[in-house]
Protein backbone atom coordinates (compact mmCIF):
# COMPACT_ATOMS: atom_id res chain seq x y z
CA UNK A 1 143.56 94.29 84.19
CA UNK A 2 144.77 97.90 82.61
CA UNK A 3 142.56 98.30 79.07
CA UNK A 4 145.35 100.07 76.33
CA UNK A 5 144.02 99.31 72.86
CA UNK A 6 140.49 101.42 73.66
CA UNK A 7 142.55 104.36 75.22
CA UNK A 8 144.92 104.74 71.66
CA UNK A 9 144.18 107.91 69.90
CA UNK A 10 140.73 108.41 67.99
CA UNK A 11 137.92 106.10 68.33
CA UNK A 12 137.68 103.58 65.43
CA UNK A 13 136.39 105.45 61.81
CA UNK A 14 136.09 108.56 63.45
CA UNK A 15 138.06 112.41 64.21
CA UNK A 16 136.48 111.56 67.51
CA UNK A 17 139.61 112.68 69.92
CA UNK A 18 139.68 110.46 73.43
CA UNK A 19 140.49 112.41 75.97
CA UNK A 20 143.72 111.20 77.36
CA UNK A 21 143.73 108.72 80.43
CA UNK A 22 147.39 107.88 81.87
CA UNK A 23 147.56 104.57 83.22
CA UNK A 24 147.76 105.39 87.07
CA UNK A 25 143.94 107.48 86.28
CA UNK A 26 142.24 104.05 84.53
CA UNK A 27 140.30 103.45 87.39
CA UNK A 28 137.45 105.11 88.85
CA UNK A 29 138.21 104.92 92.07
CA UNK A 30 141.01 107.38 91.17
CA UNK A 31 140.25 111.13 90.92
CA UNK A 32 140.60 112.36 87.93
CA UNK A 33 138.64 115.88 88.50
CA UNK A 34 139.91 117.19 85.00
CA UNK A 35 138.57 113.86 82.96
CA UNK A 36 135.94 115.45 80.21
CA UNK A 37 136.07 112.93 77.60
CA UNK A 38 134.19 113.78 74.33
CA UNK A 39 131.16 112.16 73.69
CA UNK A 40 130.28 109.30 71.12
CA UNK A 41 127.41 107.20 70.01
CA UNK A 42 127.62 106.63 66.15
CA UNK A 43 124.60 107.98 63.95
CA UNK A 44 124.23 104.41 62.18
CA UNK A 45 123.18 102.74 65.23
CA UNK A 46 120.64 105.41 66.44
CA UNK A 47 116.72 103.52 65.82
CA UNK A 48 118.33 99.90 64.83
CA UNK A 49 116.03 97.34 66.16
CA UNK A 50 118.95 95.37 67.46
CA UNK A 51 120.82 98.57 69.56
CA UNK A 52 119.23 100.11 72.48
CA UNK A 53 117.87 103.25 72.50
CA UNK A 54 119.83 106.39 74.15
CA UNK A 55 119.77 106.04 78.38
CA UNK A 56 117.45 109.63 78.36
CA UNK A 57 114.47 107.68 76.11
CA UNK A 58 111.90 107.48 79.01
CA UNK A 59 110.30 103.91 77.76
CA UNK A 60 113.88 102.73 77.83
CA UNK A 61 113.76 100.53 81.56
CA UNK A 62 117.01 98.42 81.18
CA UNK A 63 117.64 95.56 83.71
CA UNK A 64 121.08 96.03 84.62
CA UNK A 65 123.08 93.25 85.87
CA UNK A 66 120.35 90.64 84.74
CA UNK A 67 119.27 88.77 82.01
CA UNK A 68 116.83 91.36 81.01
CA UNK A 69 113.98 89.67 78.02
CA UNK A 70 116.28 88.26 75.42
CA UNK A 71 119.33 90.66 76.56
CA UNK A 72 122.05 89.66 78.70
CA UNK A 73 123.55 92.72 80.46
CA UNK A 74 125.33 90.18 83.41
CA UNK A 75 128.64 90.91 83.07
CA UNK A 76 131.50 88.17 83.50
CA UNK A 77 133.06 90.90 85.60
CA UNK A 78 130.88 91.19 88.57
CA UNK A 79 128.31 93.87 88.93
CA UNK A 80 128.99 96.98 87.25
CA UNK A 81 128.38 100.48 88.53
CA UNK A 82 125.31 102.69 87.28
CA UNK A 83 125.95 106.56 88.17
CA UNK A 84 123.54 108.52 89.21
CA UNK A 85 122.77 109.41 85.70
CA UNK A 86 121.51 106.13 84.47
CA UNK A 87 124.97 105.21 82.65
CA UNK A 88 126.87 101.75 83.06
CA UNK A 89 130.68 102.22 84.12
CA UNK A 90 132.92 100.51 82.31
CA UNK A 91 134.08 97.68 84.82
CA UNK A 92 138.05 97.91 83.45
CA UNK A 93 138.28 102.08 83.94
CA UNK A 94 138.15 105.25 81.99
CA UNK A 95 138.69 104.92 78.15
CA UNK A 96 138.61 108.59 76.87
CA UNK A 97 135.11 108.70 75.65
CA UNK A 98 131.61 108.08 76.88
CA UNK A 99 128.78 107.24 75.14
CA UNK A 100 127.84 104.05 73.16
CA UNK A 101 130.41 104.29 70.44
CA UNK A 102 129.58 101.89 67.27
CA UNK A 103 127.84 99.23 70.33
CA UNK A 104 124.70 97.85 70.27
CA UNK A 105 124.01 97.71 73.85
CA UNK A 106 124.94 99.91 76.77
CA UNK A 107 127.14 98.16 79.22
CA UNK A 108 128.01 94.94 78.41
CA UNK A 109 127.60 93.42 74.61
CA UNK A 110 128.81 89.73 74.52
CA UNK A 111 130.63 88.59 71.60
CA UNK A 112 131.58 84.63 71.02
CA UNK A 113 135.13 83.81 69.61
CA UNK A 114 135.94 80.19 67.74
CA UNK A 115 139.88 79.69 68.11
CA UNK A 116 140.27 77.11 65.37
CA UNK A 117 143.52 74.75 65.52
CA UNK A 118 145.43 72.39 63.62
CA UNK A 119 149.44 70.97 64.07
CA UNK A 120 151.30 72.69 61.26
CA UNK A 121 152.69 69.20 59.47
CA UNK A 122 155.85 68.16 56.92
CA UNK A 123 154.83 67.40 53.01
CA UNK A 124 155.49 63.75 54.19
CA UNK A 125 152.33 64.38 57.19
CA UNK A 126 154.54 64.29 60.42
CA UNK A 127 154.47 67.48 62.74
CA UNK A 128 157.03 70.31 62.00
CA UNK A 129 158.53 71.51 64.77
CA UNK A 130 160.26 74.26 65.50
CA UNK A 131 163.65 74.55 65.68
CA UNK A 132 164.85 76.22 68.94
CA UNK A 133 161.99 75.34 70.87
CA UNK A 134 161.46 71.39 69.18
CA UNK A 135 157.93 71.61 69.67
CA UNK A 136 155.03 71.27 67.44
CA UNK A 137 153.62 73.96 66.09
CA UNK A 138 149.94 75.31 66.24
CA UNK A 139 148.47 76.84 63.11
CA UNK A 140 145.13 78.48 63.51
CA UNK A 141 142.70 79.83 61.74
CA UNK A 142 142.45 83.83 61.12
CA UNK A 143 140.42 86.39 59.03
CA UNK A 144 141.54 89.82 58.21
CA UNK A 145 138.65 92.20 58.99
CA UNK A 146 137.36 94.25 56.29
CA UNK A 147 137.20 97.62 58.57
CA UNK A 148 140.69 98.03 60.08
CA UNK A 149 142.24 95.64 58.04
CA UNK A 150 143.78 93.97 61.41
CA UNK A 151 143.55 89.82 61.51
CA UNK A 152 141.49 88.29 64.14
CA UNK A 153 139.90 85.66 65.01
CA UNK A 154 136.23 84.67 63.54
CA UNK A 155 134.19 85.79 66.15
CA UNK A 156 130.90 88.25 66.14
CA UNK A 157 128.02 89.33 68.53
CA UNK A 158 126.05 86.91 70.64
CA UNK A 159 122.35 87.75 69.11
CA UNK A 160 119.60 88.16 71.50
CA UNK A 161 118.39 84.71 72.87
CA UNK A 162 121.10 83.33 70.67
CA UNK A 163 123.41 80.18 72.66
CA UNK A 164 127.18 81.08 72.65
CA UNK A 165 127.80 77.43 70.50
CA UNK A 166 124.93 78.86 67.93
CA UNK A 167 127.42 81.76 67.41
CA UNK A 168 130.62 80.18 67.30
CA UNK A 169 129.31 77.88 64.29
CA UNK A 170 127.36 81.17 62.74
CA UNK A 171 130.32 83.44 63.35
CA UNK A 172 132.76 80.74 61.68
CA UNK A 173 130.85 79.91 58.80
CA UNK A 174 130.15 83.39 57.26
CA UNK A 175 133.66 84.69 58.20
CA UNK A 176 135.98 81.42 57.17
CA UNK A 177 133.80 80.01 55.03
CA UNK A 178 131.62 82.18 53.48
CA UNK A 179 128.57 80.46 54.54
CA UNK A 180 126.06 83.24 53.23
CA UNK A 181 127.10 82.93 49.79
CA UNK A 182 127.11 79.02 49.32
CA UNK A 183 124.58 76.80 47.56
CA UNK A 184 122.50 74.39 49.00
CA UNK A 185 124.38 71.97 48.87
CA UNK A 186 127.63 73.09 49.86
CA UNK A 187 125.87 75.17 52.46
CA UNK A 188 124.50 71.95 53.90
CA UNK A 189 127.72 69.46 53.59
CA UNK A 190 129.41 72.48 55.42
CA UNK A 191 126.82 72.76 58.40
CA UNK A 192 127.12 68.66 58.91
CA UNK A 193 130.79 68.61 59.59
CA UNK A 194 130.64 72.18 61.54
CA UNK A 195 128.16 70.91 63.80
CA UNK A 196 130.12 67.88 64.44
CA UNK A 197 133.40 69.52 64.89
CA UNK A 198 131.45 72.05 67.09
CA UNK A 199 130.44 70.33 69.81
CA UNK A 200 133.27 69.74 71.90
CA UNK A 201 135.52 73.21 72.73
CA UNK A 202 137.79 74.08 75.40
CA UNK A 203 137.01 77.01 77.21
CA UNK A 204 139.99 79.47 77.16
CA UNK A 205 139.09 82.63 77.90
CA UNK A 206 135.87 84.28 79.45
CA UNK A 207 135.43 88.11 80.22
CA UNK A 208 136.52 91.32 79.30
CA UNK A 209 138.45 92.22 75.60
CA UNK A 210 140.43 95.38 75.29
CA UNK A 211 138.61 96.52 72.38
CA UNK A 212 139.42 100.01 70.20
CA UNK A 213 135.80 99.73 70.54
CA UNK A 214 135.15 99.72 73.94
CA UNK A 215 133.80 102.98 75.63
CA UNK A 216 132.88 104.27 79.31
CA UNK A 217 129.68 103.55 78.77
CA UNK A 218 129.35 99.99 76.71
CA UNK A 219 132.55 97.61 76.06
CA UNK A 220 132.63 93.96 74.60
CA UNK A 221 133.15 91.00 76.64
CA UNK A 222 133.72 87.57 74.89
CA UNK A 223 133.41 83.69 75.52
CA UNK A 224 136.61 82.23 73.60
CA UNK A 225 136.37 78.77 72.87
CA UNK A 226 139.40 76.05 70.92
CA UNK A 227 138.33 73.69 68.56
CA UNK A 228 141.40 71.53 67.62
CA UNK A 229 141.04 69.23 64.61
CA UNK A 230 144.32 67.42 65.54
CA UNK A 231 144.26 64.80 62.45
CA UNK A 232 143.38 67.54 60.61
CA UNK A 233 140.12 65.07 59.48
CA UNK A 234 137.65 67.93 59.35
CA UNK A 235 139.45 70.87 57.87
CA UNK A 236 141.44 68.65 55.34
CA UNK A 237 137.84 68.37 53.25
CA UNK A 238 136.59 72.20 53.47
CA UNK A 239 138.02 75.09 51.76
CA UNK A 240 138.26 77.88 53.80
CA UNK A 241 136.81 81.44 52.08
CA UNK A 242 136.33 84.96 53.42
CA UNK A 243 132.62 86.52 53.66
CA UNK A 244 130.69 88.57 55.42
CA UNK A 245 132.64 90.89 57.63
CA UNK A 246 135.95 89.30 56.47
CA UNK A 247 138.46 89.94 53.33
CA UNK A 248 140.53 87.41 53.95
CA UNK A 249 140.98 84.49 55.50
CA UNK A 250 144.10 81.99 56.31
CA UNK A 251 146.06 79.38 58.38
CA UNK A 252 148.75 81.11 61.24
CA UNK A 253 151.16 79.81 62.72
CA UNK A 254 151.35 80.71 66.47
CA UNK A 255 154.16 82.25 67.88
CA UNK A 256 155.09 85.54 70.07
CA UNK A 257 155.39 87.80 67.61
CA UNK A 258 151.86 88.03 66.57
CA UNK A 259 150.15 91.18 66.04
CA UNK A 260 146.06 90.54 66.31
CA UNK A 261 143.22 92.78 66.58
CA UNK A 262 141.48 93.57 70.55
CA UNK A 263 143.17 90.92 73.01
CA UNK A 264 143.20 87.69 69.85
CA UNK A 265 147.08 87.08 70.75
CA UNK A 266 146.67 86.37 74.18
CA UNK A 267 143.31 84.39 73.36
CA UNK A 268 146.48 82.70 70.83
CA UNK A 269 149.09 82.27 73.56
CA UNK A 270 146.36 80.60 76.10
CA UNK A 271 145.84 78.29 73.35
CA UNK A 272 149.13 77.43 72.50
CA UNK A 273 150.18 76.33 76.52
CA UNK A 274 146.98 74.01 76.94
CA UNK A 275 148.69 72.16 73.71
CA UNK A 276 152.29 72.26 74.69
CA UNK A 277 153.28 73.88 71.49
CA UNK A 278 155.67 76.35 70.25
CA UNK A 279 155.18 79.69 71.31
C-alpha cells in the first residue's frame, strides 16, 4: 500500500507545509537523509481528556502494540516501529509531517465506518439497472462533512472501551439521522429499528485509511462494515437528516466515478462486487 491523500500539499485547516515525499521515498526502509518534515500537533487537542498527552510528558507510559487500559494502540497492520525517541512510525511510510496532527492518539486511532446500502428501484418498485452494464444498481448512504466539505461515509472514532457495533449505530445516528437533536420519542423509534438493522454487517474492509489526516507519528485505521436493507423495509420508514459533524446527508448511487473523502470509494467499490452490482 502507497498512502497519497496524507502526502497532498498542507495538512488539513492549516499553512502547515508537508515536506515533500516522492513515491519511491514512502517507506522507511528507504533513505531519505534530506527528509525534515515540519512539525504538527494542533493547539485544540493539547490537555483534552480524550487525546494523549505529548510523547516527552514523563507520566505519559503508553503500551504500544497492546490494548493498553481502555486504549487500543494494536494496529491491524502488524507491530509498528517505536524510534529511539519514543515516537510510533507510521506503518504505511513517510507523510511529510510528524507530530500528532488534529489525532487523538499517537500511533494508531481506530475509527468505525457503517457502509449503508439499498438497490436503487423504478417508480413502479422493480430494480433499475443500468444500461451498459444491466446490473442493479447500489445506492448508499453518504454525508457531506462539515470541515472539508468532501462526502463520506458516516463513520467517527472508536471511543475508549467503546465496541466497534456501539459506534457504527452512534456514528450513523448523529451523522444520517441527527440522532442528538431528536425527541424522545423519535430518538427511541429510531434506536429500535437501528439496533435491529445493526446487527448483522459484512465485514469489508479492515486496516489502514489514507487519510489527509494521517501523520508520521499517529494515522487512522478503520473497521468498515455493509449493512444492506435490500427490501428497503428499514430505511423506507426513517427520514434521513444531517447532524453533528455532517451538513448534509443523501442516497448515492455507486459507480467509478466517485470522488469520496480518505479511501470511502474503494470502501464503495468493495461493496459494490460482494453484491454483483453496477460499478
Amino acid at each position: 500500500m502507497i498512502h497519497k491523500k496524507c502526502r497532498q500539499g498542507f495538512y488539513p485547516h492549516t499553512n502547515i507545509k508537508r515536506f515533500e515525499v516522492p513515491e519511491n521515498k514512502v517507506s522507511w526502509n528507504v533513505e531519505y537523509p534530506e527528509y525534515k518534515p515540519n512539525k504538527y500537533t494542533a493547539p485544540s487537542i493539547k490537555d483534552k481528556p480524550w487525546a494523549d498527552p505529548e510523547i516527552e510528558n514523563t507520566s505519559f507510559i503508553p503500551k504500544w502494540n497492546a490494548i493498553d487500559g481502555k486504549v487500543n494502540r494494536k494496529s491491524f497492520m502488524g507491530d509498528y516501529i517505536i524510534t529511539k525517541d519514543g515516537y510510533p512510525l507510521n506503518p504505511v511510510g513517510r507523510t511529510g509531517i510528524i507530530g500528532r496532527g488534529v489525532l487523538g492518539r499517537w500511533g494508531p486511532n481506530h475509527a468505525a465506518d457503517p457502509i449503508v446500502t439499498r438497490w436503487k428501484r423504478n417508480k413502479d418498485g422493480t430494480l433499475e439497472t443500468d444500461k451498459s452494464t444491466k446490473k442493479p444498481i447500489l445506492q448508499f448512504v453518504a454525508v457531506q462533512r462539515r470541515d472539508c466539505k468532501e462526502w463520506a461515509i458516516p463513520g467517527g472514532m472508536v471511543d475508549p472501551g467503546e465496541t466497534v457495533s456501539t459506534t457504527l449505530k452512534r456514528e450513523f445516528m448523529e451523522e444520517a439521522m441527527n440522532l442528538l437533536e431528536s425527541n424522545n420519542a423519535k430518538r427511541s423509534e429510531m434506536e429500535t429499528s437501528i439496533n435491529q438493522f445493526f446487527q448483522n454487517g459484512t465485514e469489508i474492509y479492515k486496516g489502514y485509511v489514507d487519510d489527509p489526516r494521517n501523520t508520521d507519528n499517529a494515522w487512522i485505521e478503520t473497521i468498515a462494515l455493509n449493512f444492506h436493507d435490500g427490501d428497503n423495509n428499514t430505511f423506507g420508514e426513517l427520514t434521513l437528516t444531517a447532524g453533528d459533524d455532517a451538513c448534509n446527508v443523501r442516497w448515492i448511487d455507486a459507480n467509478a466515478k466517485l470522488n469520496l473523502y480518505a479511501s470511502h470509494a474503494e470502501f464503495i467499490k468493495e461493496t459494490v462486487h460482494k453484491h454483483n452490482a453496477h460499478w
